[in-house]
PDB file of N, CA and C in Angstrom:
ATOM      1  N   UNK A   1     238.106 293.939 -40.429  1.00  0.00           N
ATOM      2  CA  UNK A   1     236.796 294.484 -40.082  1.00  0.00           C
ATOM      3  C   UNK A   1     235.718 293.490 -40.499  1.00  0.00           C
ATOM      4  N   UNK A   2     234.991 292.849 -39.422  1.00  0.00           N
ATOM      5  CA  UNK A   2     233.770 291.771 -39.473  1.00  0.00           C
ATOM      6  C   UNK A   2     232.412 292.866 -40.128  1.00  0.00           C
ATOM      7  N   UNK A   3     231.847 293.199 -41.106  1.00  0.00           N
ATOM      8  CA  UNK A   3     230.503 294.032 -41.548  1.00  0.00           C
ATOM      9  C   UNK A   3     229.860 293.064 -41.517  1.00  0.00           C
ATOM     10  N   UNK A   4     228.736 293.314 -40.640  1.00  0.00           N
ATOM     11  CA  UNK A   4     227.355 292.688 -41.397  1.00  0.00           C
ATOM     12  C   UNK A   4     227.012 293.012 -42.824  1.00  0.00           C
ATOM     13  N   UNK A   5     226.411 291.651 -43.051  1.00  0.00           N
ATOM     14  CA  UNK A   5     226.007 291.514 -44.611  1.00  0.00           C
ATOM     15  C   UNK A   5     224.326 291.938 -44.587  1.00  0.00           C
ATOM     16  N   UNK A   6     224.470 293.094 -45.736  1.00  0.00           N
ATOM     17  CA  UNK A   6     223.059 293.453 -45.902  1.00  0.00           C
ATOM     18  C   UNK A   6     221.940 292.361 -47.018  1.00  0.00           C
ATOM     19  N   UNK A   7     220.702 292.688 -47.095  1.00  0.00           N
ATOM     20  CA  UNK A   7     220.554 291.853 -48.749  1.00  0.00           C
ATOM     21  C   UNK A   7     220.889 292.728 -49.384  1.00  0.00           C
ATOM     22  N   UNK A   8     221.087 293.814 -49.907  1.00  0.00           N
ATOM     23  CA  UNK A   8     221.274 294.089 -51.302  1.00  0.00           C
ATOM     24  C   UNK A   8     222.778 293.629 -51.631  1.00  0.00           C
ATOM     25  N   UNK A   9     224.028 293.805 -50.563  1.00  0.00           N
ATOM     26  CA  UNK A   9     225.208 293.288 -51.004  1.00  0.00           C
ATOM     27  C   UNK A   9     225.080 291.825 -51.278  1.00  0.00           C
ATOM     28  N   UNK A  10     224.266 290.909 -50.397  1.00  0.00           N
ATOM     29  CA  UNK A  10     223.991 289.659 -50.792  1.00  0.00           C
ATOM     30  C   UNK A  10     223.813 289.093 -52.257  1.00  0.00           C
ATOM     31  N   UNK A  11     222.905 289.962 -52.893  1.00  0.00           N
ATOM     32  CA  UNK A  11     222.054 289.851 -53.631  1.00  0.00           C
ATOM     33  C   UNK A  11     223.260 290.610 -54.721  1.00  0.00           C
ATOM     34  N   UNK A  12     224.039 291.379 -54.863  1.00  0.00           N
ATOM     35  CA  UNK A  12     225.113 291.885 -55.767  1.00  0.00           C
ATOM     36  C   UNK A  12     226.044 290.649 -56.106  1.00  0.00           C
ATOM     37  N   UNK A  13     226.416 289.976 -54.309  1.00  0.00           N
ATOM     38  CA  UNK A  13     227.584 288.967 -54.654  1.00  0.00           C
ATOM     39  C   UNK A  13     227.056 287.857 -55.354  1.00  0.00           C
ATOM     40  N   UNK A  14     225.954 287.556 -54.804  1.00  0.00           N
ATOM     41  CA  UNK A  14     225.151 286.202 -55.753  1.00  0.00           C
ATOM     42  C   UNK A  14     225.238 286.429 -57.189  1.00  0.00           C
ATOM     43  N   UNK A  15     224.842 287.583 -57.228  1.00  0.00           N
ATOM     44  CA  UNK A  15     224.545 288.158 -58.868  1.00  0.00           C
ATOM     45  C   UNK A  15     226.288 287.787 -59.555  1.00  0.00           C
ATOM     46  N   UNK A  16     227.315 288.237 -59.084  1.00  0.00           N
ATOM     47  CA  UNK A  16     228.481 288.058 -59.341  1.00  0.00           C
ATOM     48  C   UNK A  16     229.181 286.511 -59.231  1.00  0.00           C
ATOM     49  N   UNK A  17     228.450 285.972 -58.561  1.00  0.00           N
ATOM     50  CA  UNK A  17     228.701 284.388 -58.640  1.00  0.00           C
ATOM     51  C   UNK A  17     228.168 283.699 -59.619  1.00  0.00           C
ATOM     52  N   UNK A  18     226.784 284.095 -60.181  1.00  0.00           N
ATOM     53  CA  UNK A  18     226.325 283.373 -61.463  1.00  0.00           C
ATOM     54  C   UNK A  18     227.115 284.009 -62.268  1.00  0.00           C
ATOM     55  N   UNK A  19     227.204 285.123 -62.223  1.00  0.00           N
ATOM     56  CA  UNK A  19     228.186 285.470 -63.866  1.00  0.00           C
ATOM     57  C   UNK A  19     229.325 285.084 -63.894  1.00  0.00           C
ATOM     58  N   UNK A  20     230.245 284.185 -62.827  1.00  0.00           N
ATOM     59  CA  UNK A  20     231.680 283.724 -62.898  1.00  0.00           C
ATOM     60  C   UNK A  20     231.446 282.459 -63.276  1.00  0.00           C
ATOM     61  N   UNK A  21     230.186 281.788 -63.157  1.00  0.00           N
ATOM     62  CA  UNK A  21     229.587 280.258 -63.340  1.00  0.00           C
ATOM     63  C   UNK A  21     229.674 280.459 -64.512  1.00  0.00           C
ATOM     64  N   UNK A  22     228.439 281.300 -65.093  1.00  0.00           N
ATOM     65  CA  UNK A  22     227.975 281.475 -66.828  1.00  0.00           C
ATOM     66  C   UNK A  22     228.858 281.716 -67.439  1.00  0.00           C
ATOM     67  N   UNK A  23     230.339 282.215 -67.300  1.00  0.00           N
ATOM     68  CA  UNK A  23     231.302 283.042 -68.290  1.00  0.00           C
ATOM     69  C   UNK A  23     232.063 282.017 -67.832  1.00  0.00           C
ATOM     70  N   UNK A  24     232.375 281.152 -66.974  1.00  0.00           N
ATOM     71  CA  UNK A  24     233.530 280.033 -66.939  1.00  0.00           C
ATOM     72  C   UNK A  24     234.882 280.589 -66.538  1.00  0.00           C
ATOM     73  N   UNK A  25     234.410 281.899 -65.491  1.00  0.00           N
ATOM     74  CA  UNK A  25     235.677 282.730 -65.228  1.00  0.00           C
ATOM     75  C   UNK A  25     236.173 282.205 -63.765  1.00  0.00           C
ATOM     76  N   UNK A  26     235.823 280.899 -63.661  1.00  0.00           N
ATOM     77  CA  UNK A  26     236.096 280.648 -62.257  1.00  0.00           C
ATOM     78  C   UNK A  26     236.414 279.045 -62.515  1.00  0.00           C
ATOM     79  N   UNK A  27     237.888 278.514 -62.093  1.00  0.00           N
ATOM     80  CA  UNK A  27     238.329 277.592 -62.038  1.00  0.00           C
ATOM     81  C   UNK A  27     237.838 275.990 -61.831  1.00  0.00           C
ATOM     82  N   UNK A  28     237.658 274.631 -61.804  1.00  0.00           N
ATOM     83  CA  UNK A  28     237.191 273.805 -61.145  1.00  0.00           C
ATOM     84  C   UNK A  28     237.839 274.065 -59.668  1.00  0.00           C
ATOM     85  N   UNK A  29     238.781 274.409 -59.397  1.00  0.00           N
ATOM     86  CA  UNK A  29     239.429 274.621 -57.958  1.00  0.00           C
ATOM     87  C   UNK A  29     237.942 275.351 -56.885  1.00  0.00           C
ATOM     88  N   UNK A  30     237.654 276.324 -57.819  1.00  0.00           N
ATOM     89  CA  UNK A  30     237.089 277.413 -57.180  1.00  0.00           C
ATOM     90  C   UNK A  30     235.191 276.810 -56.903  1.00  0.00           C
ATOM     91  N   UNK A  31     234.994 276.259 -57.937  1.00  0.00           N
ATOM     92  CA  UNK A  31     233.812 275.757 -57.719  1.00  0.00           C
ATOM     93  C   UNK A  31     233.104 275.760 -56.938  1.00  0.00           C
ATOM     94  N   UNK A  32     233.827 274.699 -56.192  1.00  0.00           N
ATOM     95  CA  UNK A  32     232.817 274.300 -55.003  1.00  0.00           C
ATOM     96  C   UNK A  32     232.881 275.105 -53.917  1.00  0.00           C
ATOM     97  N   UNK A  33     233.674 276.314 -53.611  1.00  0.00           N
ATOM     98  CA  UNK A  33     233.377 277.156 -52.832  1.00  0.00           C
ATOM     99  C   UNK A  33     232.860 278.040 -53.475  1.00  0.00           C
ATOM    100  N   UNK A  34     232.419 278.378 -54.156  1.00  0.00           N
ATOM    101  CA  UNK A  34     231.437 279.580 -54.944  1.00  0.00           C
ATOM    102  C   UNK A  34     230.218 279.147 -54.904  1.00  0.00           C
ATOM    103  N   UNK A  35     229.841 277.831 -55.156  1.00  0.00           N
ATOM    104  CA  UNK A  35     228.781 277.190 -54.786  1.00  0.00           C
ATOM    105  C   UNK A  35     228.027 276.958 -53.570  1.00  0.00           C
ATOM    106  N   UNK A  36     228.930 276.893 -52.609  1.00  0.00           N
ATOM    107  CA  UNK A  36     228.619 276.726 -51.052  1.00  0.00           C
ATOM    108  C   UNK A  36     228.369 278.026 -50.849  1.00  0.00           C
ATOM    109  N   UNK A  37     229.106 278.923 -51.189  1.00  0.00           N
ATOM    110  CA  UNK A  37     229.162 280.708 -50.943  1.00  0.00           C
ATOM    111  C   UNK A  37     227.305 281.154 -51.421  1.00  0.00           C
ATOM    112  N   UNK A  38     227.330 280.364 -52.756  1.00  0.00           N
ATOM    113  CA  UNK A  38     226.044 280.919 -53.287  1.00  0.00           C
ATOM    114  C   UNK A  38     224.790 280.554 -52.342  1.00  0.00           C
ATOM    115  N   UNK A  39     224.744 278.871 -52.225  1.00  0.00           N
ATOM    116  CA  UNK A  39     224.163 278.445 -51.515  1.00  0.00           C
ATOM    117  C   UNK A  39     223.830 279.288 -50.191  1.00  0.00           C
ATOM    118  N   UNK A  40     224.816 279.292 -49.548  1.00  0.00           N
ATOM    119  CA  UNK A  40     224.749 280.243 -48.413  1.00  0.00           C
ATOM    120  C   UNK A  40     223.876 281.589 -48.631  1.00  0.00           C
ATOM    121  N   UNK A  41     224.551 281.888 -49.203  1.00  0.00           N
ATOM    122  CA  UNK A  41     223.704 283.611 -49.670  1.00  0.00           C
ATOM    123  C   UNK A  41     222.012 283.889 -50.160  1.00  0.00           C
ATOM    124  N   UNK A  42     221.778 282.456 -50.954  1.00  0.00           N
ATOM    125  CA  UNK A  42     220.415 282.441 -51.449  1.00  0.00           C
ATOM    126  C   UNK A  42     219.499 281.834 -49.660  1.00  0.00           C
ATOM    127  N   UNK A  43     220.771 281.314 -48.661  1.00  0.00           N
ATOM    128  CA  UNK A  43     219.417 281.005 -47.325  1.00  0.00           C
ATOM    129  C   UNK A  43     219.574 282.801 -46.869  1.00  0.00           C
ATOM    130  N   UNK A  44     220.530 282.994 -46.806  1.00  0.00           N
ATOM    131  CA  UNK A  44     220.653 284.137 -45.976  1.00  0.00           C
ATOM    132  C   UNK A  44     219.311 285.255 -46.841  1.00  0.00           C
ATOM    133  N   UNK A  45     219.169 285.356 -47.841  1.00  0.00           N
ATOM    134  CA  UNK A  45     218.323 286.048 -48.562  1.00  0.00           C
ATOM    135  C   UNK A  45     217.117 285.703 -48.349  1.00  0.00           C
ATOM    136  N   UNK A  46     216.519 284.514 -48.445  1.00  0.00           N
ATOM    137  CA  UNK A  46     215.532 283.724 -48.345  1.00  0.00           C
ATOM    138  C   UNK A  46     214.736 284.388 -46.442  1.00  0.00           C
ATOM    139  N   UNK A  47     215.853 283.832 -45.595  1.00  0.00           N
ATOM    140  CA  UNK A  47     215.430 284.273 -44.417  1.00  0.00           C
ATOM    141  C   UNK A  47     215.254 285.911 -44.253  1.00  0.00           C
ATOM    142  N   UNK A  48     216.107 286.510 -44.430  1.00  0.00           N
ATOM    143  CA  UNK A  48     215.525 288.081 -44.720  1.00  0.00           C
ATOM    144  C   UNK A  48     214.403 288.525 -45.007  1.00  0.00           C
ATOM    145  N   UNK A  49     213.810 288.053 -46.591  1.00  0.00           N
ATOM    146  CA  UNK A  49     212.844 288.340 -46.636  1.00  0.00           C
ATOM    147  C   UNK A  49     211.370 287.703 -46.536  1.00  0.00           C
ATOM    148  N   UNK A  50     211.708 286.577 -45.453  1.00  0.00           N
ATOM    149  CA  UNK A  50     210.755 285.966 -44.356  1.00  0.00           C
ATOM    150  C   UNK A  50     210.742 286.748 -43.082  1.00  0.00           C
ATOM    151  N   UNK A  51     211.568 287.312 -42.676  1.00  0.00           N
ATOM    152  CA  UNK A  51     211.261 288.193 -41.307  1.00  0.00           C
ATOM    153  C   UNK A  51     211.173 289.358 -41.818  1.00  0.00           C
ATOM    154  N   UNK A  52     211.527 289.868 -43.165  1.00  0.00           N
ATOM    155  CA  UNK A  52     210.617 290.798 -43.346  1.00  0.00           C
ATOM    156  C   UNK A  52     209.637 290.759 -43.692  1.00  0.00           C
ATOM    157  N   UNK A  53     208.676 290.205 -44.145  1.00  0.00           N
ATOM    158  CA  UNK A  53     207.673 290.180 -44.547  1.00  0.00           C
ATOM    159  C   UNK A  53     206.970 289.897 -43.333  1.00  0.00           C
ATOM    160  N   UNK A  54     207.548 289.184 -42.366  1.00  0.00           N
ATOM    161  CA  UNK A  54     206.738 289.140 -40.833  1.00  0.00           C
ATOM    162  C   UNK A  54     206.609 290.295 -40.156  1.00  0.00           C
ATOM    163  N   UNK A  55     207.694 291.333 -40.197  1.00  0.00           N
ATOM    164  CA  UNK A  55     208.046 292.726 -39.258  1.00  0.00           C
ATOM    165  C   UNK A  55     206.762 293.388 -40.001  1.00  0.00           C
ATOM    166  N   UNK A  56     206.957 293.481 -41.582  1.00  0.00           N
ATOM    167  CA  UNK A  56     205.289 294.057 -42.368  1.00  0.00           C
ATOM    168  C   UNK A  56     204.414 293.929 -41.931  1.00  0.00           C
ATOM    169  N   UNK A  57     204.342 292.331 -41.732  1.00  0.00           N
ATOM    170  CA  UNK A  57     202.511 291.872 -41.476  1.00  0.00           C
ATOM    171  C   UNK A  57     202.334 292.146 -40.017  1.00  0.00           C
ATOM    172  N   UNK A  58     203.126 292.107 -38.837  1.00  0.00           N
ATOM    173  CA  UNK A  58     202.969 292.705 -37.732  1.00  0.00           C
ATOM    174  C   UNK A  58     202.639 294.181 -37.797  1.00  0.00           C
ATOM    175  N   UNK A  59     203.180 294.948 -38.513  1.00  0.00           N
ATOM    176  CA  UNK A  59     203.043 296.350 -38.509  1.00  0.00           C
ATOM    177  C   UNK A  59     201.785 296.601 -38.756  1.00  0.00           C
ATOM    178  N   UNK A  60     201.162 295.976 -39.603  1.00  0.00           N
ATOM    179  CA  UNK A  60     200.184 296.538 -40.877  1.00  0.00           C
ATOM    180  C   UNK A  60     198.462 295.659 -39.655  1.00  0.00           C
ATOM    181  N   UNK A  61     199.170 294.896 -38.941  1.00  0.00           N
ATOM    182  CA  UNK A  61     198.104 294.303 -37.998  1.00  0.00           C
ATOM    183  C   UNK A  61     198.085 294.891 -36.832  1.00  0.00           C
ATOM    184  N   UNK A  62     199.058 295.566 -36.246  1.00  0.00           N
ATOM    185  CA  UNK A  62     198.850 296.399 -34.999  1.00  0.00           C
ATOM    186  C   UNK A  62     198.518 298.032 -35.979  1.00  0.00           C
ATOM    187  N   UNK A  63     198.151 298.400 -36.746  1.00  0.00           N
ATOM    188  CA  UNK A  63     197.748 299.919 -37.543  1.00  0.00           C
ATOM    189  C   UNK A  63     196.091 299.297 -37.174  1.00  0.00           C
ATOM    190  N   UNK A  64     196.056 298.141 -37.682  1.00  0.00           N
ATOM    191  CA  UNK A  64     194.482 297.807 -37.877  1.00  0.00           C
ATOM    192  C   UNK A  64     193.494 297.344 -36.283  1.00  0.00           C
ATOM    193  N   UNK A  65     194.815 297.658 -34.783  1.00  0.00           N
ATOM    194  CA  UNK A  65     193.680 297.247 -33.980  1.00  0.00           C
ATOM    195  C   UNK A  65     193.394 298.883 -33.718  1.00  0.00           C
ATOM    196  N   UNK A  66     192.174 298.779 -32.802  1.00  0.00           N
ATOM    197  CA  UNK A  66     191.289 299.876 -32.128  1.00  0.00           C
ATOM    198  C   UNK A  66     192.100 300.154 -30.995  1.00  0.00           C
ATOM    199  N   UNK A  67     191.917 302.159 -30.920  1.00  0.00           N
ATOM    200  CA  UNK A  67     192.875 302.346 -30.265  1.00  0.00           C
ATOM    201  C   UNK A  67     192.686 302.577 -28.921  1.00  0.00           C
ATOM    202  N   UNK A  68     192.369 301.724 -28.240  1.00  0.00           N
ATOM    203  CA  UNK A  68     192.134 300.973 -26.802  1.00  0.00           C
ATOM    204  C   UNK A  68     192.802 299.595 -26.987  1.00  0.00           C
ATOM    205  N   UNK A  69     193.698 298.851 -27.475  1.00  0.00           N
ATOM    206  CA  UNK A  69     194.113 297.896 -27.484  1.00  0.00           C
ATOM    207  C   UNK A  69     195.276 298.065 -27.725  1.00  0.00           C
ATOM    208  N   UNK A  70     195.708 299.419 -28.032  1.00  0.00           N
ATOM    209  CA  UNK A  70     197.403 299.933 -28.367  1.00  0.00           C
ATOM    210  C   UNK A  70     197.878 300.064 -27.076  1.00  0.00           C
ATOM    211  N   UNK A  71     199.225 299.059 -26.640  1.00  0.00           N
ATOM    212  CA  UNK A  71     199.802 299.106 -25.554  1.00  0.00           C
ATOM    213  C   UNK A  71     200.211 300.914 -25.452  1.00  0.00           C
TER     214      UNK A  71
END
């Protein structure tokens, strides 16, 4: 089963990747894919809450036109 990844699971697994870094519970083998994994996860997060914050500021700018300009 392919799930889309939400942020908050994002943001759990990241959280769980620094603590396998900080506690040394993760191999040199494993490294560099936990790293790439993290990497990954901090764009995927990053972009999230850039289009959200765009879907906001759209919202909060079509509340503020006059309502003769509401399609």
């Amino acid at each position: 089963m392919n799930k889309t990844l939400d942020y908050a699971e994002a943001i759990i697994e990241l959280e769980q990747i620094v603590n396998e870094i900080e506690n040394a519970a993760i191999g040199i083998d494993e490294l560099s894919e936990k790293v790439k994994r993290a990497a990954w996860l901090i764009k995927f997060c990053r972009n999230k809450l850039s289009s959200t914050e765009k879907e906001v500021t759209d919202i909060l700018k079509s509340i503020e036109q006059p309502e003769e300009e509401i399609d």
